[in-house]
C-alpha atoms as a PDB file:
ATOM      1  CA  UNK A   1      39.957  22.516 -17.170  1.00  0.00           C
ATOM      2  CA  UNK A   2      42.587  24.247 -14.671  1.00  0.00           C
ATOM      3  CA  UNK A   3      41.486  24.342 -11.029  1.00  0.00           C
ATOM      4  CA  UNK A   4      44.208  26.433  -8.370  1.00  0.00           C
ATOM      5  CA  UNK A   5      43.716  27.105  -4.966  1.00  0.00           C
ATOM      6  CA  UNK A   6      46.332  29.102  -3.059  1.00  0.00           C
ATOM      7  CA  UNK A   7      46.677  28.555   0.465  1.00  0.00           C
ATOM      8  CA  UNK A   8      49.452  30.560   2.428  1.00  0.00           C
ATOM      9  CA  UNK A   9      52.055  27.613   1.023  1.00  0.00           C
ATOM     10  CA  UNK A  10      49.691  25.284   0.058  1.00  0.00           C
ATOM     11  CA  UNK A  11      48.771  25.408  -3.978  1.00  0.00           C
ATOM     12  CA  UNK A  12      46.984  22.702  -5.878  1.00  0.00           C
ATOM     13  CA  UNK A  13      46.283  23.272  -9.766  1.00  0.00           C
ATOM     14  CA  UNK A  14      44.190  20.035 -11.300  1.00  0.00           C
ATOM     15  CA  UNK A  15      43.571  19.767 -15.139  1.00  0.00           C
ATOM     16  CA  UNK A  16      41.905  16.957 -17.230  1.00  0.00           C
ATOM     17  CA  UNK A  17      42.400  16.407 -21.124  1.00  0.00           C
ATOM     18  CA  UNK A  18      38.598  17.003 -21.547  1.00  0.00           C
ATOM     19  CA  UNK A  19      35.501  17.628 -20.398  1.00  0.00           C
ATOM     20  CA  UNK A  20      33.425  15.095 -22.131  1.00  0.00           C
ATOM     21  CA  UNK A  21      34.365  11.636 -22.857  1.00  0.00           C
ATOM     22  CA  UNK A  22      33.134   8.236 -24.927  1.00  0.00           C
ATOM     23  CA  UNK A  23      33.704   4.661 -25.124  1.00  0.00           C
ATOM     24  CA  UNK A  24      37.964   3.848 -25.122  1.00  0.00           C
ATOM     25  CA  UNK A  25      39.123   7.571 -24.599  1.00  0.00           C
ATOM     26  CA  UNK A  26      41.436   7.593 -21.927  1.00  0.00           C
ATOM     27  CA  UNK A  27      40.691  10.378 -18.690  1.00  0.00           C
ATOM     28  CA  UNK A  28      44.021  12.211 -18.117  1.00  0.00           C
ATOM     29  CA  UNK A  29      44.671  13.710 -14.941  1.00  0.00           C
ATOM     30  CA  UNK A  30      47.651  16.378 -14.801  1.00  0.00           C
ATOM     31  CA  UNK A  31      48.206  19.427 -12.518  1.00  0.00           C
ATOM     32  CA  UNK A  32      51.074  21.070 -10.039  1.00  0.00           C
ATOM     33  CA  UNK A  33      51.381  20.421  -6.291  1.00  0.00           C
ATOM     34  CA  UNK A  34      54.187  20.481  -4.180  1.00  0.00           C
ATOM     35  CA  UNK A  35      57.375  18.590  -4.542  1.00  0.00           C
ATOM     36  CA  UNK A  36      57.436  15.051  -3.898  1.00  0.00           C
ATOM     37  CA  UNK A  37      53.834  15.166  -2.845  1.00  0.00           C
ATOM     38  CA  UNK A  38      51.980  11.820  -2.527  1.00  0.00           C
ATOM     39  CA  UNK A  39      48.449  12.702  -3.936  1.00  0.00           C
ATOM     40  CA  UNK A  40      45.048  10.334  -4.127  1.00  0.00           C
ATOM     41  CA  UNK A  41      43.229  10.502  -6.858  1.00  0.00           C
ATOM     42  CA  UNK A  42      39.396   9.226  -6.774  1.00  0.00           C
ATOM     43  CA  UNK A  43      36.970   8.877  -9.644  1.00  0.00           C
ATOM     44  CA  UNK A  44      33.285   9.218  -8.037  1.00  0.00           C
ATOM     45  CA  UNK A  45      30.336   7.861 -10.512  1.00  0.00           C
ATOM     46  CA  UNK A  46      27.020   9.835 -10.818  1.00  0.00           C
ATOM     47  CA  UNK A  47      25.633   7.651  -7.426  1.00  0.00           C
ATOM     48  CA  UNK A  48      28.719   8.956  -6.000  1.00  0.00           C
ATOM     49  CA  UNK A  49      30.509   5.651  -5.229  1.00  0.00           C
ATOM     50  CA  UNK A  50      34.206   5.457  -6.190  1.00  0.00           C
ATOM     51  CA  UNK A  51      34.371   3.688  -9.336  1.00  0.00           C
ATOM     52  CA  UNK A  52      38.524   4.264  -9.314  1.00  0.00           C
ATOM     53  CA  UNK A  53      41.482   4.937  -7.112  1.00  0.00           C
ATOM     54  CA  UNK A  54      44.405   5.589  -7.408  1.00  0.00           C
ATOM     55  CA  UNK A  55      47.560   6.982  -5.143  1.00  0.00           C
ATOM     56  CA  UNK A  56      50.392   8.923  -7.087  1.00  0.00           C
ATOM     57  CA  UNK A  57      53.924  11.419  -6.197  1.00  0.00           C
ATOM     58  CA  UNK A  58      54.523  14.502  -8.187  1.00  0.00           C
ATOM     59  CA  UNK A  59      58.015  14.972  -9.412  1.00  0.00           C
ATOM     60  CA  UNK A  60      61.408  17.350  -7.914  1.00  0.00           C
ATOM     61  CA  UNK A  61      59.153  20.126  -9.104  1.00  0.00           C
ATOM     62  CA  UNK A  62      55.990  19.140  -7.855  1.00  0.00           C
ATOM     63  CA  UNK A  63      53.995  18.492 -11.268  1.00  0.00           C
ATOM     64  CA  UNK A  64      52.091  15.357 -11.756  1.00  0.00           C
ATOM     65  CA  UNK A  65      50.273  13.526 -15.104  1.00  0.00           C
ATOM     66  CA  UNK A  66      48.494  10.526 -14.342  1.00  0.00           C
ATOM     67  CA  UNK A  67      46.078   8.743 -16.939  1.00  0.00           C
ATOM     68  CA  UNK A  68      43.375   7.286 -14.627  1.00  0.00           C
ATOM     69  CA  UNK A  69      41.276   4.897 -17.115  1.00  0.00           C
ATOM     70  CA  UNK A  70      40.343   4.512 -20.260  1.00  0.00           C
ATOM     71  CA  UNK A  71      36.212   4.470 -20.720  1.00  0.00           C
ATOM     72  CA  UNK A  72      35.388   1.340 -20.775  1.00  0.00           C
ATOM     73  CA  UNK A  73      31.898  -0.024 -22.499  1.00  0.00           C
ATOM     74  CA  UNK A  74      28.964   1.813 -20.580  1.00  0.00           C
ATOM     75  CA  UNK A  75      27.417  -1.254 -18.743  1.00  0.00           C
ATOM     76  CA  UNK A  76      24.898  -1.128 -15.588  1.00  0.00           C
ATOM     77  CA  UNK A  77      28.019  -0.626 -13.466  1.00  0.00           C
ATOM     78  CA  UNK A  78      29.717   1.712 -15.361  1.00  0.00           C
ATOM     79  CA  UNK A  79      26.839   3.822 -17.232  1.00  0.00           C
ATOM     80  CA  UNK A  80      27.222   6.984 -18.814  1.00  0.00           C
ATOM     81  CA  UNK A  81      26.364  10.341 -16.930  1.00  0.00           C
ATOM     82  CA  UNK A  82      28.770  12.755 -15.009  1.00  0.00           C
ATOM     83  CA  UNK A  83      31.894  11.454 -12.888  1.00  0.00           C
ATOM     84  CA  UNK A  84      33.809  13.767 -10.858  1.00  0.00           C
ATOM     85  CA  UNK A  85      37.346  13.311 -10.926  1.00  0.00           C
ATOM     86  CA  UNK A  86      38.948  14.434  -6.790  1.00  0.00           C
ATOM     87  CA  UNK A  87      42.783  15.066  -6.340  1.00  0.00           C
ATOM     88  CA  UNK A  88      43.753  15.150  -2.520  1.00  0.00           C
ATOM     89  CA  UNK A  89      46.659  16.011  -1.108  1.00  0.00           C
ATOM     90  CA  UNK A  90      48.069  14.564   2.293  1.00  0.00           C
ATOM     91  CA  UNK A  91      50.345  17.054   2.638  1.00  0.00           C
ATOM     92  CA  UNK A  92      48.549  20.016   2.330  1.00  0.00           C
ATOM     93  CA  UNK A  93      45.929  19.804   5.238  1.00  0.00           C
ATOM     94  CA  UNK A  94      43.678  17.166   2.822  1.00  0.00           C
ATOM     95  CA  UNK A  95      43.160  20.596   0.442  1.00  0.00           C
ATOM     96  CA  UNK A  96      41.479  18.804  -2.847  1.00  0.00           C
ATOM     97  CA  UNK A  97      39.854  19.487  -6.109  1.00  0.00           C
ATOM     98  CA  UNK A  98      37.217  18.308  -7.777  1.00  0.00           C
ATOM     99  CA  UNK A  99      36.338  18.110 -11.501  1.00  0.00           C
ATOM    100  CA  UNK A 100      33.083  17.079 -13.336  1.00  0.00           C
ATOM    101  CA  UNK A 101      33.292  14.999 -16.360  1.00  0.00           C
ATOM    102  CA  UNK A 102      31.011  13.375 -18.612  1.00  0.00           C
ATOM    103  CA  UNK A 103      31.030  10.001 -20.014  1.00  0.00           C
ATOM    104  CA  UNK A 104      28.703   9.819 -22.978  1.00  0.00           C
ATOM    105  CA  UNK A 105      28.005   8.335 -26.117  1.00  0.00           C
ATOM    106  CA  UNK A 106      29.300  11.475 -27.920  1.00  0.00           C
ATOM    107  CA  UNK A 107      32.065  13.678 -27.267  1.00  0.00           C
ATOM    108  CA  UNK A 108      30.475  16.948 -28.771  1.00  0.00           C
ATOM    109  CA  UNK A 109      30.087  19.845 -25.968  1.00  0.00           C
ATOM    110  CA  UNK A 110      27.746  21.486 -27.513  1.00  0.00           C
ATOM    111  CA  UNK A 111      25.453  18.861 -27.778  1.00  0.00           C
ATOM    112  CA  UNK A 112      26.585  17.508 -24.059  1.00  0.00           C
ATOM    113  CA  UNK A 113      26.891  20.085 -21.140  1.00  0.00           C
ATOM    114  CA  UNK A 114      29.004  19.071 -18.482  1.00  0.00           C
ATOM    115  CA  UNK A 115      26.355  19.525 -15.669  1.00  0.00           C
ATOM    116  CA  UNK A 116      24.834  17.874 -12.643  1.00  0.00           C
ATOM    117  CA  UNK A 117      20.990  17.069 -12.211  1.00  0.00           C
ATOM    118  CA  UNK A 118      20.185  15.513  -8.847  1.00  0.00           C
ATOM    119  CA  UNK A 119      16.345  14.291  -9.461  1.00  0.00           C
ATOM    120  CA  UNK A 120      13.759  13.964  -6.237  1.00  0.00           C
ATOM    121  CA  UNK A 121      10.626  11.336  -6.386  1.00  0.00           C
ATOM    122  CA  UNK A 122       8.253  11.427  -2.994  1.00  0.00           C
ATOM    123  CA  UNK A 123       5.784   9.250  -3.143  1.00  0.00           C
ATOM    124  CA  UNK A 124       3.398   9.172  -0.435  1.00  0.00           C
ATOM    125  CA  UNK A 125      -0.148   7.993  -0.210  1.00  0.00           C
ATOM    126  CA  UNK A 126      -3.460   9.858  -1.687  1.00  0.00           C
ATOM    127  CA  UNK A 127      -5.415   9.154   1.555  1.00  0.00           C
ATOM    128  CA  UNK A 128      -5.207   8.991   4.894  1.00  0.00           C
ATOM    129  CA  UNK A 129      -6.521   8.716   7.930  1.00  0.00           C
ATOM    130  CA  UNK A 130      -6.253  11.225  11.190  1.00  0.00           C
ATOM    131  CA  UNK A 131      -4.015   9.714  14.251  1.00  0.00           C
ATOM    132  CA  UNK A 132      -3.120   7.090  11.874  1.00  0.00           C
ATOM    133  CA  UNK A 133       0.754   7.015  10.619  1.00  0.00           C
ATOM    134  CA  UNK A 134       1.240   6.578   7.151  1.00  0.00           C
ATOM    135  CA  UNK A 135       4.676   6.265   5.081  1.00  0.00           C
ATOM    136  CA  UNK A 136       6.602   8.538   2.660  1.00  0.00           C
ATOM    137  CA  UNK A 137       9.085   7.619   0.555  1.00  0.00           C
ATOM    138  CA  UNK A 138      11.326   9.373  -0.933  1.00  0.00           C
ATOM    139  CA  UNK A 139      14.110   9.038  -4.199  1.00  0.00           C
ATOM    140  CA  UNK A 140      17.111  11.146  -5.143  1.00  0.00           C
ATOM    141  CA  UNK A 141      19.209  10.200  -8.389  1.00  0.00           C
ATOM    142  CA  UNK A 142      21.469  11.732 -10.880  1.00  0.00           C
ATOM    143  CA  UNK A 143      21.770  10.485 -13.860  1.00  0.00           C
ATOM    144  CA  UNK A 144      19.541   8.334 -13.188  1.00  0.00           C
ATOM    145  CA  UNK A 145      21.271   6.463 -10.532  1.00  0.00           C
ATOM    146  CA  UNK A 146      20.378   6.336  -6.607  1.00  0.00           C
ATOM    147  CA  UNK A 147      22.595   8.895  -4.902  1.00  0.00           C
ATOM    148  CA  UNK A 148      22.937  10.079  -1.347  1.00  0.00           C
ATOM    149  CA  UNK A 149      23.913   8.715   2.026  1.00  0.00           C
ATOM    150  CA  UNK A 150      23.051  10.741   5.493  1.00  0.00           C
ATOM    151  CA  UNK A 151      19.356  11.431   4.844  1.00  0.00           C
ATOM    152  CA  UNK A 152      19.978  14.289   7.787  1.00  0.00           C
ATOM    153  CA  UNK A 153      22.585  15.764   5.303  1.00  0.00           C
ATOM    154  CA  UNK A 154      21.044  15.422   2.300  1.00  0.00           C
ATOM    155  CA  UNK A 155      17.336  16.039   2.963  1.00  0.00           C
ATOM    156  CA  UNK A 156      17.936  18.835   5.428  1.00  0.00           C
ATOM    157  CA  UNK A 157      15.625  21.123   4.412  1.00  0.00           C
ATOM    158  CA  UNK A 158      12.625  18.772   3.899  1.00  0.00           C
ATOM    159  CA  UNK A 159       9.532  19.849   5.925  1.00  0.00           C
ATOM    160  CA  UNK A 160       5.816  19.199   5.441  1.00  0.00           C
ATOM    161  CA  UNK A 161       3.066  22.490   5.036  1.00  0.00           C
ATOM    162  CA  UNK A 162       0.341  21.554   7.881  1.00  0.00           C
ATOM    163  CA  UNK A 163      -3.664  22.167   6.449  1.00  0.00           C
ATOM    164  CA  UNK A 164      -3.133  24.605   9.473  1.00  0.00           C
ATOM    165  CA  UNK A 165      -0.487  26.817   7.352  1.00  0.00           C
ATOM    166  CA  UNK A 166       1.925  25.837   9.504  1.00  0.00           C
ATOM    167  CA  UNK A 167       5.311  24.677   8.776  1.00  0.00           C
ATOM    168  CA  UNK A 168       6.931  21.533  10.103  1.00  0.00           C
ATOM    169  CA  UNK A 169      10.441  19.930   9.506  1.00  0.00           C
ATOM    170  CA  UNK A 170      11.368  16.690   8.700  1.00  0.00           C
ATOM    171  CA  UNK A 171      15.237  16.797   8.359  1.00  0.00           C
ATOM    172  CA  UNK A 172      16.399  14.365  11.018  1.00  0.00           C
ATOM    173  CA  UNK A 173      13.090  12.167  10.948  1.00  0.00           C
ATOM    174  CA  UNK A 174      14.113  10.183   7.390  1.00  0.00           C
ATOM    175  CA  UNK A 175      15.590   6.829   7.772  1.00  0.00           C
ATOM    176  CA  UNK A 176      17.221   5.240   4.981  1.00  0.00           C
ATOM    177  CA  UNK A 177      15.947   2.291   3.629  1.00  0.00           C
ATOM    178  CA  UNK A 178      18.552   2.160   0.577  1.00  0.00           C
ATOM    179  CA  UNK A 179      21.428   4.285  -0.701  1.00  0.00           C
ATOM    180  CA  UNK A 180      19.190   6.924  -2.586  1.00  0.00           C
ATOM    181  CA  UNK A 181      15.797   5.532  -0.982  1.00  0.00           C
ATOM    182  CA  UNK A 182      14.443   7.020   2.692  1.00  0.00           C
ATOM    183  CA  UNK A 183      11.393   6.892   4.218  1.00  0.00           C
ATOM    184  CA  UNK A 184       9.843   8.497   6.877  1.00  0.00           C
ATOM    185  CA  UNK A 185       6.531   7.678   9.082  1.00  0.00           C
ATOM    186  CA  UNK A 186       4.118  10.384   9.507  1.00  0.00           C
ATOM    187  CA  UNK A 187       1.121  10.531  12.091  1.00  0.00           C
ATOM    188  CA  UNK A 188      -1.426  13.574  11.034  1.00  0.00           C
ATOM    189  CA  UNK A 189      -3.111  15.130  13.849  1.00  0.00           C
ATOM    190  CA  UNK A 190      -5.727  17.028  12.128  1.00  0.00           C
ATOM    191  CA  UNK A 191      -8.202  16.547   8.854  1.00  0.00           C
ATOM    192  CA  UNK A 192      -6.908  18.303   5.438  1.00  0.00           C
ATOM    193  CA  UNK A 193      -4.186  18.444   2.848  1.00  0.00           C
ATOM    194  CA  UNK A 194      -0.712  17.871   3.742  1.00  0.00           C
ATOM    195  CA  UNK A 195       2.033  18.973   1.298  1.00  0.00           C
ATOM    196  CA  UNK A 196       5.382  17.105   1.650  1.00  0.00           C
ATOM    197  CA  UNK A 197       7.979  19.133   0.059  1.00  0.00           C
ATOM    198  CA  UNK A 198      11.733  17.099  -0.026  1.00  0.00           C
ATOM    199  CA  UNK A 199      14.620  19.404  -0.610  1.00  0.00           C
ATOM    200  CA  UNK A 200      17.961  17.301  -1.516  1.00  0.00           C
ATOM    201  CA  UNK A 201      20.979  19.035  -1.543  1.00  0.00           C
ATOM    202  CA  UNK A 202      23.937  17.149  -3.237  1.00  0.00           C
ATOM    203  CA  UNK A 203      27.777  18.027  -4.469  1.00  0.00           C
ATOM    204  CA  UNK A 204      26.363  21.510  -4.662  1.00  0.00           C
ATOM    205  CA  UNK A 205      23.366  20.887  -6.738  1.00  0.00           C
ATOM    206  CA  UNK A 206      19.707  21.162  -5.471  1.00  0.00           C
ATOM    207  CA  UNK A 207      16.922  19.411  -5.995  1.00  0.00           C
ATOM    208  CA  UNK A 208      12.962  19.311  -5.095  1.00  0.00           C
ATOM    209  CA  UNK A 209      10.441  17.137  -5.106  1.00  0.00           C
ATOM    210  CA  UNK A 210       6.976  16.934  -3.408  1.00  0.00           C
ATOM    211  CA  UNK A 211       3.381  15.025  -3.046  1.00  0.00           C
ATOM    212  CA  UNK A 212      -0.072  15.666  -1.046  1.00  0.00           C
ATOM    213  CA  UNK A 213      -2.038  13.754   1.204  1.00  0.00           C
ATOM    214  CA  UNK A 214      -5.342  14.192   1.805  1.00  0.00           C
ATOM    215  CA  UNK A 215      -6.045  13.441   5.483  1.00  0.00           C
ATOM    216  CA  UNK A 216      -9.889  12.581   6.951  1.00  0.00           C
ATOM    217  CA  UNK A 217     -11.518  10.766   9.527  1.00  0.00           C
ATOM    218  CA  UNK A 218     -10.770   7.341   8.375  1.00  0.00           C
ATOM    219  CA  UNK A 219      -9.100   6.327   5.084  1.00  0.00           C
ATOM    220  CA  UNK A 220      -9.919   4.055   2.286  1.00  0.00           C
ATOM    221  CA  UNK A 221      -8.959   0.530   4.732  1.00  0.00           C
ATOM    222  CA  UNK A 222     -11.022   1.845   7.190  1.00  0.00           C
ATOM    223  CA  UNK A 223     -14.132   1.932   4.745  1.00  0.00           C
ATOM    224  CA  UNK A 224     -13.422  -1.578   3.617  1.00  0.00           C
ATOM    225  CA  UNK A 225     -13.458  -3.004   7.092  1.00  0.00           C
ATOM    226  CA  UNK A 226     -16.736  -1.478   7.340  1.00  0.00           C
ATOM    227  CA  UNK A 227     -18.058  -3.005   3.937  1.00  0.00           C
ATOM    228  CA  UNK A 228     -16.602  -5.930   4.177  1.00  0.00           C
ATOM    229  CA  UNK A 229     -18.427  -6.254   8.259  1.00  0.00           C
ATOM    230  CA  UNK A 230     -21.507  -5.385   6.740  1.00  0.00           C
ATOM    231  CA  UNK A 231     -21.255  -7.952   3.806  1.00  0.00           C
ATOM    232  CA  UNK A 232     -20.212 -10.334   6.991  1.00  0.00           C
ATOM    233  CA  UNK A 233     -23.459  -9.075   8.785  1.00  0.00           C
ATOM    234  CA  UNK A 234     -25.636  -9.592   5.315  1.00  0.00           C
ATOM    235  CA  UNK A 235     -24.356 -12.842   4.797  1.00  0.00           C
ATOM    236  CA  UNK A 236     -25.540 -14.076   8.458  1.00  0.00           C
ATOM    237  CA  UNK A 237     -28.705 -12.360   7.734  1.00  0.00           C
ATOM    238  CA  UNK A 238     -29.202 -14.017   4.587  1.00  0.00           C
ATOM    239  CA  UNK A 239     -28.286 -17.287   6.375  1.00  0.00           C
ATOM    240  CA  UNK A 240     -30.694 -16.690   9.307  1.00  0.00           C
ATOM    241  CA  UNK A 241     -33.641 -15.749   6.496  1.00  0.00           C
ATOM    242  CA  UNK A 242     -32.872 -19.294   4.623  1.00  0.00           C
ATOM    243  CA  UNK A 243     -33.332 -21.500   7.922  1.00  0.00           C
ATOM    244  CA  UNK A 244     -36.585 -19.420   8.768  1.00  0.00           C
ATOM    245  CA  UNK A 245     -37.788 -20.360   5.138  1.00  0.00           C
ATOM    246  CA  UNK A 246     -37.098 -23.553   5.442  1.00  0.00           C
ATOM    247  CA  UNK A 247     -38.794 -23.450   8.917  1.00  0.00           C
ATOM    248  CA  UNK A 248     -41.786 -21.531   7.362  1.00  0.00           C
ATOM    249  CA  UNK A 249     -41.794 -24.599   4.544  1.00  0.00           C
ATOM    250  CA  UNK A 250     -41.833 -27.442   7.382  1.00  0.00           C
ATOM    251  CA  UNK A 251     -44.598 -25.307   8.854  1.00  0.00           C
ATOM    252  CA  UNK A 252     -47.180 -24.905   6.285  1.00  0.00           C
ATOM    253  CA  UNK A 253     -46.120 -28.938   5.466  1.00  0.00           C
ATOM    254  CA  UNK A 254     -47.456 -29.631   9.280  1.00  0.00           C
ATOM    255  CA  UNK A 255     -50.674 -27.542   8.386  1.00  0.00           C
ATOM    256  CA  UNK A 256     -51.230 -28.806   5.319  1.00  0.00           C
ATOM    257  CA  UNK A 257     -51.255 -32.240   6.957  1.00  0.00           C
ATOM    258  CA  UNK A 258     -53.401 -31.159  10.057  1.00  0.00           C
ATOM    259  CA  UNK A 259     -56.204 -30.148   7.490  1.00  0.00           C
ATOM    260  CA  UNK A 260     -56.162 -33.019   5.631  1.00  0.00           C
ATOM    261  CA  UNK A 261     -56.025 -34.863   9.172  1.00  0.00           C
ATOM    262  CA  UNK A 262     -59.364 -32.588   9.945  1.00  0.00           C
ATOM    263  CA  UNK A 263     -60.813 -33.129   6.940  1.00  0.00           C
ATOM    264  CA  UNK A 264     -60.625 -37.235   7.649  1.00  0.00           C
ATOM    265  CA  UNK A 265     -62.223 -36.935  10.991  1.00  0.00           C
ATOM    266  CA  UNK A 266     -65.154 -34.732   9.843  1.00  0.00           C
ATOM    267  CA  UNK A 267     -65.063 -37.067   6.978  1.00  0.00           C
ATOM    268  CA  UNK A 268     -65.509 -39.840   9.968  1.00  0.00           C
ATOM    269  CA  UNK A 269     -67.739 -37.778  12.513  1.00  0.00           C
ATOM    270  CA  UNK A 270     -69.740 -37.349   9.278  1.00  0.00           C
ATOM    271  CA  UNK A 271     -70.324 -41.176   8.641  1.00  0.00           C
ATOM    272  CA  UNK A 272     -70.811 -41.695  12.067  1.00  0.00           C
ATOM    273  CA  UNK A 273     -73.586 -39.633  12.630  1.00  0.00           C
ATOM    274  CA  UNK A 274     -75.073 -41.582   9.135  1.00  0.00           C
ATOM    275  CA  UNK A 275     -74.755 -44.748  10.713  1.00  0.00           C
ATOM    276  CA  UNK A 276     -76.106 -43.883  13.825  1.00  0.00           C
ATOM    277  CA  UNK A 277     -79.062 -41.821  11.957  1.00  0.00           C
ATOM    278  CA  UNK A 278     -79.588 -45.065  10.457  1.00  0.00           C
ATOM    279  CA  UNK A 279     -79.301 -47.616  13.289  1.00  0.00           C
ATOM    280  CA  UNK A 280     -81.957 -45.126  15.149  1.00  0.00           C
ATOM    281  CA  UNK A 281     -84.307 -45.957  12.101  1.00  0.00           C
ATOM    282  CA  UNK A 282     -83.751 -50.011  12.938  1.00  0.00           C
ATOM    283  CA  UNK A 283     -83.944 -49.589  16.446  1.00  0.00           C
ATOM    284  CA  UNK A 284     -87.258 -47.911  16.132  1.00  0.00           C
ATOM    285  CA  UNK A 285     -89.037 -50.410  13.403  1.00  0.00           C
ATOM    286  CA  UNK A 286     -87.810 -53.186  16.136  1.00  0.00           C
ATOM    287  CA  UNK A 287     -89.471 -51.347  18.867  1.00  0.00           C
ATOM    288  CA  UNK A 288     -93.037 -50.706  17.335  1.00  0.00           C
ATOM    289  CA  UNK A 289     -93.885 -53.805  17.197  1.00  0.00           C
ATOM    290  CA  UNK A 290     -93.016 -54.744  20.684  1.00  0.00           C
ATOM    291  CA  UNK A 291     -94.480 -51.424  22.283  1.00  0.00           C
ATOM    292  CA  UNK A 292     -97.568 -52.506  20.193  1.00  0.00           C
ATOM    293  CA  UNK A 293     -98.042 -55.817  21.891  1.00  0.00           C
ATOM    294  CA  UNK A 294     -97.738 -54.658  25.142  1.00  0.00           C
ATOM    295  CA  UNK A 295    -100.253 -52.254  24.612  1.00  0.00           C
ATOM    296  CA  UNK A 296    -102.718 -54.277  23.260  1.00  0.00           C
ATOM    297  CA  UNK A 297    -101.667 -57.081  26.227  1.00  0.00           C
ATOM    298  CA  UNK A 298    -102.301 -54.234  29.109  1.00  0.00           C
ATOM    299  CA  UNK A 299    -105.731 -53.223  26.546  1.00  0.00           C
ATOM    300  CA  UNK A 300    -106.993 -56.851  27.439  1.00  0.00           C
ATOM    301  CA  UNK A 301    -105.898 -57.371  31.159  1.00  0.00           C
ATOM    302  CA  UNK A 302    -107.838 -54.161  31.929  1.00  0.00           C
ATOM    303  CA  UNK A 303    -110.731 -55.214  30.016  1.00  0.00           C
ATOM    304  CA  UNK A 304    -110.789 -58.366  31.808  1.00  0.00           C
ATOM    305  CA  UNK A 305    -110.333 -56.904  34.915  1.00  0.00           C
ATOM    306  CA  UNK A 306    -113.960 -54.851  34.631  1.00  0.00           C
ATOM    307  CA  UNK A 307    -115.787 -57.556  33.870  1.00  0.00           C
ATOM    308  CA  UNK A 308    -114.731 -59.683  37.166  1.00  0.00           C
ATOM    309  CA  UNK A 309    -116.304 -56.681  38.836  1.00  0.00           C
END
C-alpha cells in the first residue's frame, strides 16, 4: 500500500510489503521522502500503545526501506488484531503517514479485511433512586484490547436522553479509571428512564454503545433498609411477646398457688366450724346438768321459804 502527500515541498510516500501478516513474516517499511531525511517510524498495537520504534535516514535521493520486525508468536502482549504502522518526518513540519496492518493467524485477504472495529460496553445500573448518584461505566476496545486515553477526546459526543426528552451531555464529565475504562457519577433529578448513549470516536473509527436506568423514588437498597428495619422491629416484638409469656406463665403459676392456698383455708375454716359445732354440743351436755341443779336448789329454797310464813 502507497500513501503520498504533497505539501508545497514537502512529499512523503509510505509503502508496506503487505497488508496482512502471520507468525515469522517480517513487516517491511519502504517509501520516498526527502534527502537525507531522519524519519521515526512507530508501530502502534490495536490498544494503541507503541509496541516498536524505530528512528531511520533516507538515502542522497531521499528513498528509505526499513524492515521493522518480524511477527513474533501472538502472546497476551503481542496478540493478533490490526497495528498501524506511522512514518514521521522531522523535517517536514512532523507531516506523517499512517498504515493499518493486520497480524493474524492467516495471511489470506479475502478471508481477513484489513479494518478497524473500536467496540463500546456501558454498563450502568437497572435501578435507581431520585437525588441519589449512581455510577456508569464505560469500555472501549479494538480487537479486543482496552483502547483510548482522554475520555474528553474520545467520548465527546456521549450524552444521556432525560425521561423529560431532553438531551444532556456528558463529554467532559468521564474520568478514567483505566486506559480503555471511564466512569462517570450521575445524580437523576426526576423519576423515569434514563438512556445513556456513549459515542467513542477513535483513529477515525466510531463506535456506540448504550444502557437504561430506571429511576424511582428509592431504589432496591433503599427497600432493604426498610425490610431489614422491620425484621429488626419484628424481632424486638417477638422478643417483647416471649418475656410477656413467660410473665403470663409465672402469673397463672401465682394463681394456681393462691387457689390451692384458698382451697386449704376453707379446707381449715371448714374444720373449724366442725370442731366448734362440736365443742358447742359438749359444752351444752356439761351445762344441763348444772342449770338443772340450780333449779331444783332455788325450787326448794322457795318452797321452804312459804312454809316459815
Amino acid at each position: 500500500m502507497s500513501i503520498s502527500t504533497p505539501n508545497g515541498f514537502s512529499e512523503l510516500e509510505v509503502t508496506t510489503n503487505s497488508q496482512v501478516f502471520s507468525e515469522n513474516q517480517p513487516l517491511f517499511v519502504y517509501g520516498q521522502g526527502l534527502p537525507h531525511e531522519n524519519l521515526i517510524i512507530r508501530l502502534f498495537a490495536p490498544d494503541e500503545t507503541i509496541a516498536r520504534f524505530d528512528q531511520i535516514t533516507t538515502d542522497e535521493e531521499g528513498s528509505f526501506s526499513h524492515v521493522l520486525l518480524v511477527w513474533p508468536e501472538s502472546t497476551p502482549s503481542f496478540p493478533f488484531g490490526t497495528y498501524t504502522v506511522e512514518v514521521i518526518s522531522t523535517e517536514q513540519s512532523g507531516l506523517s503517514q499512517k498504515i493499518d496492518v493486520k497480524f493474524t493467524s492467516t495471511t489470506e485477504l479475502v478471508d481477513v479485511p484489513v479494518e478497524r472495529q473500536v467496540n463500546t460496553l456501558v454498563f450502568a445500573p437497572e435501578t435507581a433512586a431520585i437525588n441519589n448518584s449512581f455510577r456508569v461505566f464505560v469500555q472501549t476496545t479494538s480487537d479486543g484490547l482496552l483502547i483510548g486515553s482522554d475520555p474528553s477526546k474520545l467520548l465527546t459526543t456521549t450524552h444521556v436522553h432525560l425521561p423529560s426528552g431532553k438531551v444532556q451531555t456528558l463529554s467532559d464529565s468521564f474520568e478514567t479509571l483505566h486506559q480503555g475504562l471511564y466512569f462517570v457519577d450521575y445524580t437523576p433529578d426526576e423519576e423515569g428512564t434514563y438512556v445513556f448513549h456513549v459515542v467513542a470516536f477513535s483513529q477515525g473509527t466510531i463506535s456506540h454503545g448504550s444502557a437504561a436506568t430506571l429511576v424511582q423514588t428509592q431504589d432496591i437498597s433503599g427497600i432493604s433498609d426498610q425490610i431489614i428495619e422491620l425484621n429488626t422491629i419484628l424481632e424486638e416484638t417477638s422478643s417483647e411477646l416471649e418475656i410477656l409469656k413467660s410473665e403470663v406463665n409465672e402469673f397463672g403459676s401465682t394463681l394456681e398457688s393462691a387457689s390451692n392456698n384458698i382451697d386449704s383455708s376453707v379446707e381449715s375454716v371448714s374444720n373449724s366450724v366442725t370442731n366448734i359445732e362440736e365443742a358447742s354440743s359438749q359444752l351444752n351436755s356439761l351445762l344441763f346438768p348444772i342449770v338443772a341443779s340450780i333449779g331444783i336448789i332455788v325450787a326448794l329454797q322457795v318452797a321452804i321459804l312459804a312454809r316459815r310464813r
